[in-house]
Protein backbone atom coordinates (compact mmCIF):
# COMPACT_ATOMS: atom_id res chain seq x y z
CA UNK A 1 -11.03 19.82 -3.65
CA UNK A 2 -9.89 22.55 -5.87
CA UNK A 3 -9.33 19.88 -9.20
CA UNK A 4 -13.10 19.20 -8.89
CA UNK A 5 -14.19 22.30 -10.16
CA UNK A 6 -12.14 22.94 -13.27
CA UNK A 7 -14.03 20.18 -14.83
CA UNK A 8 -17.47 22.01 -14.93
CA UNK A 9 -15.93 24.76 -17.00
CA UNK A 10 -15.64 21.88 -19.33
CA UNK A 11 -19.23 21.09 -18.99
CA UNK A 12 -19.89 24.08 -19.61
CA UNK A 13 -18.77 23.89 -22.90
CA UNK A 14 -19.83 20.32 -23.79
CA UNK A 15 -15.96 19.21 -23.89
CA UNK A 16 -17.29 15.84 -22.01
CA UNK A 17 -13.88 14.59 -23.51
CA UNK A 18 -11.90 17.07 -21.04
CA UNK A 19 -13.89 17.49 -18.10
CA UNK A 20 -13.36 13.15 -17.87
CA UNK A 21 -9.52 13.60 -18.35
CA UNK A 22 -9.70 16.14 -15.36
CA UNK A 23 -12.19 13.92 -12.81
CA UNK A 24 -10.21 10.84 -13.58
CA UNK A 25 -7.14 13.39 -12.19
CA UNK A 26 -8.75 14.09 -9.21
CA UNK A 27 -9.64 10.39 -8.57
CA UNK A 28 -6.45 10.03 -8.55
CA UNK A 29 -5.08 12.56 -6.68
CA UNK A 30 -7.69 11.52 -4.07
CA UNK A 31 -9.13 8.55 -4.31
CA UNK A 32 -11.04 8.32 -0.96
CA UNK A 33 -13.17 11.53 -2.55
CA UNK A 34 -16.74 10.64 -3.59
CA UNK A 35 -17.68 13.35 -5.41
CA UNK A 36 -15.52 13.01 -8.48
CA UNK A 37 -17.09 9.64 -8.92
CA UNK A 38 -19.85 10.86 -9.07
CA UNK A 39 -19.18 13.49 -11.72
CA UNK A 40 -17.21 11.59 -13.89
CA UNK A 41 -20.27 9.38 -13.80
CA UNK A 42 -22.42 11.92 -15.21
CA UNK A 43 -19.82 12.53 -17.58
CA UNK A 44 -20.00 9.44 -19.10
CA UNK A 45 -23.93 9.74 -18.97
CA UNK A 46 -24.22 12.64 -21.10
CA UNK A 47 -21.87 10.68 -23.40
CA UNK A 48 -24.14 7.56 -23.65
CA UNK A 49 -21.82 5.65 -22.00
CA UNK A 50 -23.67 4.14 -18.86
CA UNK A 51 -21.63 1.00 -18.67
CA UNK A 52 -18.53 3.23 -18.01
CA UNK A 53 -20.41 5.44 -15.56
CA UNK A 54 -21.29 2.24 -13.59
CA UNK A 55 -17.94 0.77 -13.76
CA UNK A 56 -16.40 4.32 -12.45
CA UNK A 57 -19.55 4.27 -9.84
CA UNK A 58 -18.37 0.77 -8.55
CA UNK A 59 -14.81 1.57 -8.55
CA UNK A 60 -15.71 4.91 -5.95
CA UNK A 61 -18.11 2.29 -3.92
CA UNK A 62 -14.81 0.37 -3.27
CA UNK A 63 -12.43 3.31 -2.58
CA UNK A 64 -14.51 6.35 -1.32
CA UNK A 65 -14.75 6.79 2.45
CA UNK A 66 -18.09 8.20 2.13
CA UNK A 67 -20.18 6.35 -0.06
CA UNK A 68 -23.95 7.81 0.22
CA UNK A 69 -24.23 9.86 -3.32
CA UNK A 70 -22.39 6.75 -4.94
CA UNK A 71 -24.37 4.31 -3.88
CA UNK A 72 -27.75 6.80 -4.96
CA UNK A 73 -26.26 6.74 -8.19
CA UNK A 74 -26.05 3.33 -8.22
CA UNK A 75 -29.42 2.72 -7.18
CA UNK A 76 -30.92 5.23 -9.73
CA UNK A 77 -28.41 4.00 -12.76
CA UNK A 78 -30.23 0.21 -12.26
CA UNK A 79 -33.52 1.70 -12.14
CA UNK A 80 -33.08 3.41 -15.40
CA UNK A 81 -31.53 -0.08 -16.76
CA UNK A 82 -34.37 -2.00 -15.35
CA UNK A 83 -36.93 0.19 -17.46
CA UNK A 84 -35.25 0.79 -20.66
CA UNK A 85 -35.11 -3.31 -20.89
């Protein structure tokens, strides 16, 4: 759990850039883990880049043991789609 804070201090500091290199590390250091999906989501949402953040969403739906604050992402990423179109 300890590699999912580090990133924040990032975040902190706007370094989107870094605090992504440092989720996608603890994704793969523990890939069942929901939470740094779900960060590394946001990430990429502050960036503009929602396609990524759904793609990264998806990809925790399919590993994550526990899936509830994926799939709420999920859910309120296509809502936000749905109205922008």
């Amino acid at each position: 759990m300890e590699n999912y804070f580090r990133p924040k201090n990032f975040l902190k500091k706007s370094n989107y850039k870094r605090a992504a290199v440092k989720y996608l590390e603890a994704i793969d250091a523990k890939p069942a883990e929901q939470d740094a999906y779900v960060r590394l989501a946001d990430v990429y949402m502050k960036q503009k880049e929602s396609g990524k953040a759904v793609k990264i969403l998806e990809k925790g739906e399919a590993n994550a043991k526990k899936k509830t604050k994926i799939k709420r992402r999920i859910k309120t990423k296509k809502k936000m789609k749905k109205k922008k179109q």
